[in-house]
C-alpha atoms as a PDB file:
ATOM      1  CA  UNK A   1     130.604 150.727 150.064  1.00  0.00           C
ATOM      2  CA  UNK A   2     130.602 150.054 153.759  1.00  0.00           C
ATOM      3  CA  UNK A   3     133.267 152.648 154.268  1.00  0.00           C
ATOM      4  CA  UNK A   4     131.065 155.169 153.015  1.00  0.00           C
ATOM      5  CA  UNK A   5     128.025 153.946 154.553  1.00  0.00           C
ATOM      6  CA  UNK A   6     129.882 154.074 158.102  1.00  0.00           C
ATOM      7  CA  UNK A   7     131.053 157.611 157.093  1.00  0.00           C
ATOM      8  CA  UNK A   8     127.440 158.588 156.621  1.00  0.00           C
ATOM      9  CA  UNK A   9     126.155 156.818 159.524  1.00  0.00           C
ATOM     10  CA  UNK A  10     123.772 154.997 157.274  1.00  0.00           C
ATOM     11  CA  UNK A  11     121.937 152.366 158.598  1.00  0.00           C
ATOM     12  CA  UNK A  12     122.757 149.161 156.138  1.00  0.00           C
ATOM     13  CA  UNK A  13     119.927 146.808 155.614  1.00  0.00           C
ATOM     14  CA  UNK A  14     121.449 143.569 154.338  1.00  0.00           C
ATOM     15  CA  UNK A  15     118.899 141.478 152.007  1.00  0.00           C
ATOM     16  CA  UNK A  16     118.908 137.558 152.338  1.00  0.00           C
ATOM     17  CA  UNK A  17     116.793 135.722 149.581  1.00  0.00           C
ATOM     18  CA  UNK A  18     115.293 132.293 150.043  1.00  0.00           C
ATOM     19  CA  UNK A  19     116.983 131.027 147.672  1.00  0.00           C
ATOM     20  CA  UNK A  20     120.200 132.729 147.098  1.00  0.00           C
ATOM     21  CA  UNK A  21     120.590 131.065 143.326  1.00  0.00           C
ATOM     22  CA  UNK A  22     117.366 133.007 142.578  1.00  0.00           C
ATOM     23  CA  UNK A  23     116.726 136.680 142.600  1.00  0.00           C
ATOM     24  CA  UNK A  24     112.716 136.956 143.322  1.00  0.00           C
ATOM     25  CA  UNK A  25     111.435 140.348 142.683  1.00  0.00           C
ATOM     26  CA  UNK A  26     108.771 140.333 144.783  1.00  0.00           C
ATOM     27  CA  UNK A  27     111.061 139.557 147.604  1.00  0.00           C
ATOM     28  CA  UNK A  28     113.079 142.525 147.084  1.00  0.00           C
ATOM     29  CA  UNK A  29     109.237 144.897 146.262  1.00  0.00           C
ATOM     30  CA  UNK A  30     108.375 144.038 149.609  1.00  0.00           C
ATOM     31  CA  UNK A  31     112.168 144.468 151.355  1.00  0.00           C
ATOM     32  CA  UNK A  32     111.624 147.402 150.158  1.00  0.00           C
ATOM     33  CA  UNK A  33     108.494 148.396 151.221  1.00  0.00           C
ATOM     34  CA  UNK A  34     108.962 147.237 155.047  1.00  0.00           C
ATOM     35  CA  UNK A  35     112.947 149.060 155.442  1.00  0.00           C
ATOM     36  CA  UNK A  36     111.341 152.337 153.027  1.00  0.00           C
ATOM     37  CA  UNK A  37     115.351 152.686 152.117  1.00  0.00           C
ATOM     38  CA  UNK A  38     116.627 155.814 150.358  1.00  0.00           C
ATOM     39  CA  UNK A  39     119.063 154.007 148.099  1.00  0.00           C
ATOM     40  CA  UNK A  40     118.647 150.347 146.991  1.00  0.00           C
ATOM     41  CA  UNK A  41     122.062 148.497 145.779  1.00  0.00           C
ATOM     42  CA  UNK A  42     121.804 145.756 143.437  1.00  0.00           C
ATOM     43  CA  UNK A  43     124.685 143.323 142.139  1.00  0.00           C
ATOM     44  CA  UNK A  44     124.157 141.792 138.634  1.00  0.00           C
ATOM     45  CA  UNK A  45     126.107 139.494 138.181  1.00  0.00           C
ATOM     46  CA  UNK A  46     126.312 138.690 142.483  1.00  0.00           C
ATOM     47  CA  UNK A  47     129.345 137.319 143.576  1.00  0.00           C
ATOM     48  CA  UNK A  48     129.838 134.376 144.219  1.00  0.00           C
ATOM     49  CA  UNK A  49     125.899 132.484 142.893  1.00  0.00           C
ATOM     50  CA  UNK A  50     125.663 134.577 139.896  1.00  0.00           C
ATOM     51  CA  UNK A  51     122.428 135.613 139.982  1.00  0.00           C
ATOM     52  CA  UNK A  52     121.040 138.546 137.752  1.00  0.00           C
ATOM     53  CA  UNK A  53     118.293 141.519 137.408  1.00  0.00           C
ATOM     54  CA  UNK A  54     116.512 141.684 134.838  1.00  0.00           C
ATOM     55  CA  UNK A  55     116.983 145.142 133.270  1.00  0.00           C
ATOM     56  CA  UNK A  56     113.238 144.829 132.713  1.00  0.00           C
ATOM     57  CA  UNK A  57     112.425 144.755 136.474  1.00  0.00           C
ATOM     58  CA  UNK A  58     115.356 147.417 137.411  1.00  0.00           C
ATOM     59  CA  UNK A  59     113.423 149.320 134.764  1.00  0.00           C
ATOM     60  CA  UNK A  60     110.155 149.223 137.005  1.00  0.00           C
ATOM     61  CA  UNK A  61     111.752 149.387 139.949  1.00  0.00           C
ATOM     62  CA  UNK A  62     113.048 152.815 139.238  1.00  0.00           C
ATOM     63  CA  UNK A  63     109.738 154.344 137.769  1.00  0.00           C
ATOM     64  CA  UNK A  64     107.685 152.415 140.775  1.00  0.00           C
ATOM     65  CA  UNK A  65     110.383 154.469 143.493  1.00  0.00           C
ATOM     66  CA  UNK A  66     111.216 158.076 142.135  1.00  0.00           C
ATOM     67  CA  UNK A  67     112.195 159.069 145.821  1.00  0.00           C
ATOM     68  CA  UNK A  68     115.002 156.329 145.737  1.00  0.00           C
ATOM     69  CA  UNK A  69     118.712 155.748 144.307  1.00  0.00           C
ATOM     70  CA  UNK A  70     118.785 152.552 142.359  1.00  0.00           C
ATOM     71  CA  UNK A  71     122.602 151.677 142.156  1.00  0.00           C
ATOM     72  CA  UNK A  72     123.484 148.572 139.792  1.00  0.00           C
ATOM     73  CA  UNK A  73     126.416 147.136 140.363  1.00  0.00           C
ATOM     74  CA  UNK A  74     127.893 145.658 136.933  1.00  0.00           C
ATOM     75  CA  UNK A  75     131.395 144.686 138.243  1.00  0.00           C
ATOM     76  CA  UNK A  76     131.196 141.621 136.447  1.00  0.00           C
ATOM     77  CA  UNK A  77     129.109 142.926 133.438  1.00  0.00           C
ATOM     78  CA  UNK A  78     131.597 141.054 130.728  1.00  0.00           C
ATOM     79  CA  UNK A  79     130.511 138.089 131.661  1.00  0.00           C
ATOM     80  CA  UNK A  80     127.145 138.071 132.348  1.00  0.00           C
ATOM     81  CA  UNK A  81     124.078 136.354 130.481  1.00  0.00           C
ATOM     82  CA  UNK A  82     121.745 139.397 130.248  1.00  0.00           C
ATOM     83  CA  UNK A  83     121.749 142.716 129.138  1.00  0.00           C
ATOM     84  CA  UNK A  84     122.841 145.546 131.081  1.00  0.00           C
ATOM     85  CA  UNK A  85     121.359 148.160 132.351  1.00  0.00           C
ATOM     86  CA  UNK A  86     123.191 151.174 131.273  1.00  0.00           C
ATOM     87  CA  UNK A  87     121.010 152.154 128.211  1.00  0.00           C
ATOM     88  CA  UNK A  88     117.917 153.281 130.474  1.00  0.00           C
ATOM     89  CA  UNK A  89     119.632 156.183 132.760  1.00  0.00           C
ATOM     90  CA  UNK A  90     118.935 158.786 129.726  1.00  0.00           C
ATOM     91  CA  UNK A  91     115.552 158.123 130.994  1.00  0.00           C
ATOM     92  CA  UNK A  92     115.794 157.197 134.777  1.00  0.00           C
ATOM     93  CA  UNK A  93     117.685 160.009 136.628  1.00  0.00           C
ATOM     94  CA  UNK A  94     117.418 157.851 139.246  1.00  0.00           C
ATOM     95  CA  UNK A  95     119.507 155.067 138.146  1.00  0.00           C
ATOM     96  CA  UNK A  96     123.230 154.592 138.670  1.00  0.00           C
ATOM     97  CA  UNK A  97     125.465 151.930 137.030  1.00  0.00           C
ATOM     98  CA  UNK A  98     128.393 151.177 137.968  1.00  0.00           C
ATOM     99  CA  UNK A  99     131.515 149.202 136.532  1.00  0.00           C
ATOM    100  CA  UNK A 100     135.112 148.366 137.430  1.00  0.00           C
ATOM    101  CA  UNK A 101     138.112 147.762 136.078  1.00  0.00           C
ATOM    102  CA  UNK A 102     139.277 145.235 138.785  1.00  0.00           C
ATOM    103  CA  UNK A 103     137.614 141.749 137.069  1.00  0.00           C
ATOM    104  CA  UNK A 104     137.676 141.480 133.179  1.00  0.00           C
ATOM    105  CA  UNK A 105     140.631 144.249 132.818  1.00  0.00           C
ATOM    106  CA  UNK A 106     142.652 143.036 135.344  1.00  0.00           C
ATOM    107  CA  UNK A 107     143.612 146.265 137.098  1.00  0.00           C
ATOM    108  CA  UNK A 108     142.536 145.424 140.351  1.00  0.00           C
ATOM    109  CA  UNK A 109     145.333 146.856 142.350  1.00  0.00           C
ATOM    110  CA  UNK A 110     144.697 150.532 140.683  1.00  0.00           C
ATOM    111  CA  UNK A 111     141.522 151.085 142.128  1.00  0.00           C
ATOM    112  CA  UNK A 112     139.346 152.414 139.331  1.00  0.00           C
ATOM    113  CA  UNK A 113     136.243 151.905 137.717  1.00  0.00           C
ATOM    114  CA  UNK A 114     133.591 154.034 136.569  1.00  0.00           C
ATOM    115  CA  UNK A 115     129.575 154.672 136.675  1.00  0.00           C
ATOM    116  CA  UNK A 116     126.911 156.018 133.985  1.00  0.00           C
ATOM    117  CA  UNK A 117     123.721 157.743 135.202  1.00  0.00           C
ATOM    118  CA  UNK A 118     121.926 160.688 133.934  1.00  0.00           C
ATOM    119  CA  UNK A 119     123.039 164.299 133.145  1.00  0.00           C
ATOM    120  CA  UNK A 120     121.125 165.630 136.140  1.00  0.00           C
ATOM    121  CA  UNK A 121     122.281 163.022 138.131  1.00  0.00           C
ATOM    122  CA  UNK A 122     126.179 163.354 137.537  1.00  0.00           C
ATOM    123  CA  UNK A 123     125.943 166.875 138.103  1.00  0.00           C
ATOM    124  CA  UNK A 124     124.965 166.565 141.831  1.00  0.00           C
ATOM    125  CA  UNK A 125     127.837 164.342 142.086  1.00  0.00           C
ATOM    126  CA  UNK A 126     130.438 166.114 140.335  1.00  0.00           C
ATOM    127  CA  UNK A 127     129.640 168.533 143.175  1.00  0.00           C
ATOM    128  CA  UNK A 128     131.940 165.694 145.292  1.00  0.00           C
ATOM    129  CA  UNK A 129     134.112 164.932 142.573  1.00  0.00           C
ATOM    130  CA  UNK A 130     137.752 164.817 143.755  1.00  0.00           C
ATOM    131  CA  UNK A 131     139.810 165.189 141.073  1.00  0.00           C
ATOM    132  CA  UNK A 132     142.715 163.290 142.880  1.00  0.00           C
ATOM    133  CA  UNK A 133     140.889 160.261 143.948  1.00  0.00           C
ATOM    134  CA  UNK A 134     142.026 158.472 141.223  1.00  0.00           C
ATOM    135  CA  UNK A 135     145.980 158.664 140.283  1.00  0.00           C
ATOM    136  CA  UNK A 136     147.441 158.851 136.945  1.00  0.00           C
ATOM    137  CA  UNK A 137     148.360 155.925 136.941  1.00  0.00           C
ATOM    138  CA  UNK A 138     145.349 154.212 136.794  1.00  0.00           C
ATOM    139  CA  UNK A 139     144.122 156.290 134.726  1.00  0.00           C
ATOM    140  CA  UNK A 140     146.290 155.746 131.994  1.00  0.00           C
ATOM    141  CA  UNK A 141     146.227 152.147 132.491  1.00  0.00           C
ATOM    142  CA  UNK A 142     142.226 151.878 132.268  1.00  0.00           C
ATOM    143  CA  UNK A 143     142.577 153.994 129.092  1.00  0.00           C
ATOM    144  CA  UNK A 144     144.525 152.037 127.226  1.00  0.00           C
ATOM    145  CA  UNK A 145     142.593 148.471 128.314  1.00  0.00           C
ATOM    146  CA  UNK A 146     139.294 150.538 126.786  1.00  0.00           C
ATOM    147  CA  UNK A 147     141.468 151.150 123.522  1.00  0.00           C
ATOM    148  CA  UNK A 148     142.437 147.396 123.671  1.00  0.00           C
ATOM    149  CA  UNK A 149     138.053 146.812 124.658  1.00  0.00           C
ATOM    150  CA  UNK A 150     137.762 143.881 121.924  1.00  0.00           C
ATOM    151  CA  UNK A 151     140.730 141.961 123.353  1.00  0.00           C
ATOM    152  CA  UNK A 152     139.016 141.851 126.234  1.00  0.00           C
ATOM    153  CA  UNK A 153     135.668 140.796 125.168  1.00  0.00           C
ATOM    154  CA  UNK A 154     137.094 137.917 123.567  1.00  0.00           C
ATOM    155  CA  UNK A 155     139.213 137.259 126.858  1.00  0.00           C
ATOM    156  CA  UNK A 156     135.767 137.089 128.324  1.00  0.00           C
ATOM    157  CA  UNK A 157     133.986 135.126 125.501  1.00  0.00           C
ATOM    158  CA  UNK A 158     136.409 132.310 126.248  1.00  0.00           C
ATOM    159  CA  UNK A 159     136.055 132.683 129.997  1.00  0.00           C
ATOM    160  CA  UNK A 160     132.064 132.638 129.554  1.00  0.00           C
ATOM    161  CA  UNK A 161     132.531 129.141 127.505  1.00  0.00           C
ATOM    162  CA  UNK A 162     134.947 127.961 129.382  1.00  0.00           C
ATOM    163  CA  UNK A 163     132.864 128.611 132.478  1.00  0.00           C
ATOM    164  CA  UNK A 164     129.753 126.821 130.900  1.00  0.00           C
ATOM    165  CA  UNK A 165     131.579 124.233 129.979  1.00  0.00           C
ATOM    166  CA  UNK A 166     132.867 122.831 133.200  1.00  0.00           C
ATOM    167  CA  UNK A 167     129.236 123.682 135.073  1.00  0.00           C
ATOM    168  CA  UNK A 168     128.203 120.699 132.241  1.00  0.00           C
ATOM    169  CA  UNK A 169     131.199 117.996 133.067  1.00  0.00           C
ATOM    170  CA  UNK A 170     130.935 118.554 136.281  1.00  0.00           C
ATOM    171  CA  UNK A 171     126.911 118.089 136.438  1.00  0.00           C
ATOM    172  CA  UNK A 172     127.628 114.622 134.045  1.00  0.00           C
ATOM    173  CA  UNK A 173     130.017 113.513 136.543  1.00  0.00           C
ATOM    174  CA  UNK A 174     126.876 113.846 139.476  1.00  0.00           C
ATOM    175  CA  UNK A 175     127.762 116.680 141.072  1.00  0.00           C
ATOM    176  CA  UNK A 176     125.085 120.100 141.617  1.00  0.00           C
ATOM    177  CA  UNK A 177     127.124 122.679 139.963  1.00  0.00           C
ATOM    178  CA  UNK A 178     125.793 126.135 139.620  1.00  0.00           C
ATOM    179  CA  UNK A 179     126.822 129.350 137.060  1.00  0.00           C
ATOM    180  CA  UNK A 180     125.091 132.346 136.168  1.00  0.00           C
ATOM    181  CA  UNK A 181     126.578 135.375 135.290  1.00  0.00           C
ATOM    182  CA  UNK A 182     130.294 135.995 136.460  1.00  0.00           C
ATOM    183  CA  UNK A 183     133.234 134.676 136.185  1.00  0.00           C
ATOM    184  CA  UNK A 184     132.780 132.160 138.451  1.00  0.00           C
ATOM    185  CA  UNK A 185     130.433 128.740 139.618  1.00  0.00           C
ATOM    186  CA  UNK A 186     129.603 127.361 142.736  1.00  0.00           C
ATOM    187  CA  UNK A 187     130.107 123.323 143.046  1.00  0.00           C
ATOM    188  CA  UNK A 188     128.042 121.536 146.389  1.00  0.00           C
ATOM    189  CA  UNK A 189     130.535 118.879 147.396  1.00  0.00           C
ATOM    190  CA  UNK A 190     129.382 115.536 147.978  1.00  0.00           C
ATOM    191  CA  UNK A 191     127.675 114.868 151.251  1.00  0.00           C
ATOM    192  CA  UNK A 192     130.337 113.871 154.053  1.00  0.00           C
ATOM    193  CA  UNK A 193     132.838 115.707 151.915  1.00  0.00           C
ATOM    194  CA  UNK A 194     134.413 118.445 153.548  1.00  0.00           C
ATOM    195  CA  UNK A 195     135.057 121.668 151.166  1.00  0.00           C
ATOM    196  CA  UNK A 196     137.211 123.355 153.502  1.00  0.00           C
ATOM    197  CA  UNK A 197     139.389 119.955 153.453  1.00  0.00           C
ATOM    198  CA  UNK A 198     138.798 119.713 149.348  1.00  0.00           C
ATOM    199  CA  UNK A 199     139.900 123.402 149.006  1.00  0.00           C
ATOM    200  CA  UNK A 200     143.099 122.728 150.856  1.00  0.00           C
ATOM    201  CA  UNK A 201     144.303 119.374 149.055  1.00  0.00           C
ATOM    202  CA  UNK A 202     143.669 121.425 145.577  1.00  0.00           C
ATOM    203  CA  UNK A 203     145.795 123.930 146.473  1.00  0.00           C
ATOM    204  CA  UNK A 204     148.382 121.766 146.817  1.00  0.00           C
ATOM    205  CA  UNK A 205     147.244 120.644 143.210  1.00  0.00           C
ATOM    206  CA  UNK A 206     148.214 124.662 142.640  1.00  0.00           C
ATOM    207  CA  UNK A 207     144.700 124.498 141.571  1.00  0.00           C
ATOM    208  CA  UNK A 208     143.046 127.605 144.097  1.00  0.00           C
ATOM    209  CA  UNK A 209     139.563 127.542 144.499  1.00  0.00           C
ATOM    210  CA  UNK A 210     137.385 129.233 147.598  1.00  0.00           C
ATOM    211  CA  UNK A 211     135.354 127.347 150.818  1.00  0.00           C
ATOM    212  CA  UNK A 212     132.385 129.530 150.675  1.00  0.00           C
ATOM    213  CA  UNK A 213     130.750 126.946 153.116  1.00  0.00           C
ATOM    214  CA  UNK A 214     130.056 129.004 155.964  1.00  0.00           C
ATOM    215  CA  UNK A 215     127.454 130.780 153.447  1.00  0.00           C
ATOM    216  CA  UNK A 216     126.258 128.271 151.447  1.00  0.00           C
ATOM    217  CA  UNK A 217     126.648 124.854 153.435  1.00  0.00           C
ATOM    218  CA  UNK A 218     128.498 122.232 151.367  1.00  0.00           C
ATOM    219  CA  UNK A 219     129.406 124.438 148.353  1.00  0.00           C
ATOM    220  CA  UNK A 220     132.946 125.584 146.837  1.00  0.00           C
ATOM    221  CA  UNK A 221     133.589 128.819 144.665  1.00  0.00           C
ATOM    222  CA  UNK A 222     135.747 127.686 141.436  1.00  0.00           C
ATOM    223  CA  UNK A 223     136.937 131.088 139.224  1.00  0.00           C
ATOM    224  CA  UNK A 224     136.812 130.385 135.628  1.00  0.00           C
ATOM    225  CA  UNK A 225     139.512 130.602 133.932  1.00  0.00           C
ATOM    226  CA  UNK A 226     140.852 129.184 129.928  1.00  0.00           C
ATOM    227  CA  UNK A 227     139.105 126.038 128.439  1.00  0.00           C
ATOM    228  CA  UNK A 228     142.166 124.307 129.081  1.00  0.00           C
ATOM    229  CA  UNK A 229     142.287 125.750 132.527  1.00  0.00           C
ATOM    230  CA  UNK A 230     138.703 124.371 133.400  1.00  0.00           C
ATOM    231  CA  UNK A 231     139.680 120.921 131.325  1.00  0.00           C
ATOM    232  CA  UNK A 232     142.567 120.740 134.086  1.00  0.00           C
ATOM    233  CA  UNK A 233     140.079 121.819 136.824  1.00  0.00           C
ATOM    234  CA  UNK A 234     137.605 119.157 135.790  1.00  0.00           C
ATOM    235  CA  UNK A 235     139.949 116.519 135.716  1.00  0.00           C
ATOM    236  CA  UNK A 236     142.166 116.976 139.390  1.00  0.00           C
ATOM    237  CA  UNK A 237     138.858 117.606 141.509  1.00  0.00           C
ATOM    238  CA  UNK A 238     136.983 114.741 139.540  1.00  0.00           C
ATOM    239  CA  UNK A 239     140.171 112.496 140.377  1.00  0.00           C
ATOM    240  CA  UNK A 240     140.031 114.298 144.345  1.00  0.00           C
ATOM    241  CA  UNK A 241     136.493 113.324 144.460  1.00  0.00           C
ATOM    242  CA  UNK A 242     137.420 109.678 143.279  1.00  0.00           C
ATOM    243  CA  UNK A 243     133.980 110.269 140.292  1.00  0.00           C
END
């Protein structure tokens, strides 16, 4: 995204919430009203807190802003908690979903995804459309993981569990763990705990896990993985954390 934004010499208007573990609507109503933007971009599920839109409120958002793009990114749609979005742009030309195959399908190094938005709508852009910009490749790989689509979901079923699962032992063991959609949870470490130092001795657990500190003072980023993945996961940072 900011590729193209620099190639468009768009000015990017990044939106910090009060709380970044809650999306508040009327936060973003009035962003929106003091920047007057042409496109608004929304992540359900947001990496790395989890948080989602409603598609209620991307619903109203859309009808209350005509002028605007309304882009909602779904990258990590397979896991999330609500709905998505993608059944409204028959009726919203001004929606745009997007998806990828880079998180639940595991083709992140072939670079391809894919968006739904109206008729209308993907008409104007087929008028960009390079036909090369994805190879074959790719093509033929994201293909066959949509044949394979039910593998998949239960790949993420497990990961969802798995995911809600550890958010609860680690919360019984005292610790402010946080999940919503994704495939991920944030964990606050203890006070006068250091993540980046926690990080680094579970690596050398071969247990990797990410210091998001610098955003979100005192917190870690853990990916979910299998149950008995996150039954391992629980166990080597409860024992690093002496709980």
């Amino acid at each position: 995204v900011g590729i193209f934004i620099e190639g468009c010499h768009a000015q990017h208007v990044k939106m910090e919430l009060k709380d970044p573990f809650h999306n508040d609507e009327s936060e973003l109503r009035a962003k929106i009203t003091e920047v007057d933007p042409k496109v608004v971009y929304l992540i359900s599920p947001n990496n790395p807190t989890g948080t989602e839109w409603q598609p209620s409120f991307i619903e109203s958002l859309c009808k209350e802003n005509p002028q605007r793009i309304v882009i909602a990114d779904e990258a990590y749609h397979e896991f999330a908690k609500l709905p998505s979005s993608s059944q409204l742009v028959q009726s919203l030309p001004n929606l745009i979903v997007t998806r990828t195959f880079s998180k639940c399908f595991g083709l992140a190094a072939l670079r391809i995804g894919f968006l739904m938005a109206h008729e209308d709508t993907v008409g104007e852009m087929m008028k960009l459309y390079n036909s090369k910009s994805v190879n074959m490749l790719a093509q033929l790989a994201a293909s066959e993981a949509l044949r394979n689509r039910d593998f998949y979901m239960n790949y993420a079923k497990e990961v969802c569990e798995a995911r809600d699962w550890l958010v609860r032992d680690l919360r019984a063991a005292g610790l402010e763990a946080r999940a919503g959609g994704g495939n991920f949870l944030c964990v606050k470490m203890p006070q006068g705990i250091s993540p980046v130092e926690v990080v680094e001795r579970m690596t050398k657990r071969d247990i990797f896990m990410r210091d998001i500190h610098g955003r979100f003072p005192g917190f870690i980023r853990i990916t979910a993985g299998t149950m008995e993945q996150m039954r391992r996961v629980a166990a080597e940072l409860k024992t690093e954390l002496r709980l």
